[in-house]
C-alpha atoms as a PDB file:
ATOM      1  CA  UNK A   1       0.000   0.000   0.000  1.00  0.00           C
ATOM      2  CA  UNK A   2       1.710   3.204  -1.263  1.00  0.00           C
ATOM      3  CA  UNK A   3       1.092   6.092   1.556  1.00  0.00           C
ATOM      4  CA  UNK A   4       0.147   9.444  -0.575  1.00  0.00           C
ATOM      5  CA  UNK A   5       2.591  12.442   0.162  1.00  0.00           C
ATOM      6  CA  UNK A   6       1.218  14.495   3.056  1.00  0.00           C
ATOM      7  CA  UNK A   7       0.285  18.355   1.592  1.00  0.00           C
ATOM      8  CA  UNK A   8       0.288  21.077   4.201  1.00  0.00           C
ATOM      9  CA  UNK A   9      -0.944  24.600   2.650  1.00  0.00           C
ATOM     10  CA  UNK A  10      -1.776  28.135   4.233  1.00  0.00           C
ATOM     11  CA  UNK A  11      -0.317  29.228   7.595  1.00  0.00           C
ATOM     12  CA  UNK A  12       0.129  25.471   8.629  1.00  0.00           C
ATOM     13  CA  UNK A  13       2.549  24.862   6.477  1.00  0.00           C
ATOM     14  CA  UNK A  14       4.661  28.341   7.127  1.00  0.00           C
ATOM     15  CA  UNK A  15       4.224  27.137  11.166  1.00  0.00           C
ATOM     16  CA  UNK A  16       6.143  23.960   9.870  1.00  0.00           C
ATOM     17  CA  UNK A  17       8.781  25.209   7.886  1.00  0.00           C
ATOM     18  CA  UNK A  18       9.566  28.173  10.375  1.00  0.00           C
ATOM     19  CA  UNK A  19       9.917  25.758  12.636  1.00  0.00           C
ATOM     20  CA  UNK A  20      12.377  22.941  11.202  1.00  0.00           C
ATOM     21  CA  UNK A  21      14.136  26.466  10.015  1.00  0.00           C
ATOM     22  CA  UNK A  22      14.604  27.021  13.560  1.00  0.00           C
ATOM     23  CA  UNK A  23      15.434  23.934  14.463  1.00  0.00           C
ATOM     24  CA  UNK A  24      18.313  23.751  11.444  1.00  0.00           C
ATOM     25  CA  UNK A  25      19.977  26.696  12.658  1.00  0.00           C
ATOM     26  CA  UNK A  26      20.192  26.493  16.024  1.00  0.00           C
ATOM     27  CA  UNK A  27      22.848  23.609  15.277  1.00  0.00           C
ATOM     28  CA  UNK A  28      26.407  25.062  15.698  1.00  0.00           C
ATOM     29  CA  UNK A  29      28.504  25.741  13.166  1.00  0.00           C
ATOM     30  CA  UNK A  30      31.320  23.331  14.841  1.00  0.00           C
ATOM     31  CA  UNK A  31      29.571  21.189  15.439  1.00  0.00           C
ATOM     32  CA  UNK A  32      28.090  20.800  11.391  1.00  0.00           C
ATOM     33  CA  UNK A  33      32.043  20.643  10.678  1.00  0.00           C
ATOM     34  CA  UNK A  34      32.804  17.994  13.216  1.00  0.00           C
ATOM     35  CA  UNK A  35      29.562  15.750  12.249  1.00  0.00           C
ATOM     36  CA  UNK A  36      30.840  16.165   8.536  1.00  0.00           C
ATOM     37  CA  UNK A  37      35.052  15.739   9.415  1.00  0.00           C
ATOM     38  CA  UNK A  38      33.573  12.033  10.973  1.00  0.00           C
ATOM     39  CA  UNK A  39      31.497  11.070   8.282  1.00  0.00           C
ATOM     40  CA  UNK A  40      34.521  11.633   5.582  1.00  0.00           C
ATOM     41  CA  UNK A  41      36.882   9.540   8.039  1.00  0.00           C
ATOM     42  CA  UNK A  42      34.396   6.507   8.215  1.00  0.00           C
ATOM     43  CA  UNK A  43      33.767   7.022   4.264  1.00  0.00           C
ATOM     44  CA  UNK A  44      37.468   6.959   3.294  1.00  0.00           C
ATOM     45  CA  UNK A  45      37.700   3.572   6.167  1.00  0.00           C
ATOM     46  CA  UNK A  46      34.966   2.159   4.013  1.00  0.00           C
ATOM     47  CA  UNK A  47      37.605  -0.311   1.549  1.00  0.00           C
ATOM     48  CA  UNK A  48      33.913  -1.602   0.013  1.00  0.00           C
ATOM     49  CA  UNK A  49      33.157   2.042  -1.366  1.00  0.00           C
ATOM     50  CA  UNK A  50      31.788   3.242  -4.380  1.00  0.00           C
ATOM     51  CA  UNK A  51      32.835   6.154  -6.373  1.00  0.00           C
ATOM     52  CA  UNK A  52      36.394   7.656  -7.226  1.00  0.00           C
ATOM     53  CA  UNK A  53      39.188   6.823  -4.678  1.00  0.00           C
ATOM     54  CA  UNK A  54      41.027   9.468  -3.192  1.00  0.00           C
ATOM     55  CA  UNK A  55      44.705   9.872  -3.410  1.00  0.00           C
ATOM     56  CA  UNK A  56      47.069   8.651  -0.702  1.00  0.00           C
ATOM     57  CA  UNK A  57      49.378  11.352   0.517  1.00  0.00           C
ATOM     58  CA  UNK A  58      52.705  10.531   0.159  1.00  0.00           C
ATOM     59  CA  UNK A  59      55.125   9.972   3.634  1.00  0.00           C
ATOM     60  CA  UNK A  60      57.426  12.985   2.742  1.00  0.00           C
ATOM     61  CA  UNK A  61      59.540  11.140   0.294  1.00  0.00           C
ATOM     62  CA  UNK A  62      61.032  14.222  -2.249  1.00  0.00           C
ATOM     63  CA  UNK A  63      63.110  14.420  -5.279  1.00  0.00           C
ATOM     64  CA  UNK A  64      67.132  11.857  -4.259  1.00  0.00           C
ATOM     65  CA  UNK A  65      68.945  14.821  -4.793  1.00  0.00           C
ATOM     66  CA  UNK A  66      68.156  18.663  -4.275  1.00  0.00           C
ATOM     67  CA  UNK A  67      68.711  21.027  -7.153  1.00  0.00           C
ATOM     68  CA  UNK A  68      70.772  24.228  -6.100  1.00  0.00           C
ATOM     69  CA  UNK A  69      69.470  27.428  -6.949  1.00  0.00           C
END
């Protein structure tokens, strides 16, 4: 049984959205960076995932022999 999208109109539906607004932004700033920083650190821990791989950094290995300037 497919449950029909529920449609809120008039000053209902304003009371809703100012209020998940509200809701939204009272969220700190650090604390929308931190949630995100975690989620990329369990996505790039992931070995199963989808999508382009990101580059490993390299361990500070540089050119044998430094040029002189």
């Amino acid at each position: 049984m497919k449950r029909t999208p529920e449609y809120v109109e008039g000053p209902e539906a304003w009371t809703r959205f100012e209020t998940a607004m509200k809701a939204a932004i009272a969220v700190p700033h650090a604390e929308i960076q931190r949630r995100i920083e975690e989620e990329r650190k369990r996505s790039t821990a992931n070995p199963n995932r989808r999508g382009p791989k990101s580059k490993k950094k390299r361990d500070g290995h540089g050119p044998a022999v430094s040029l002189p300037s």
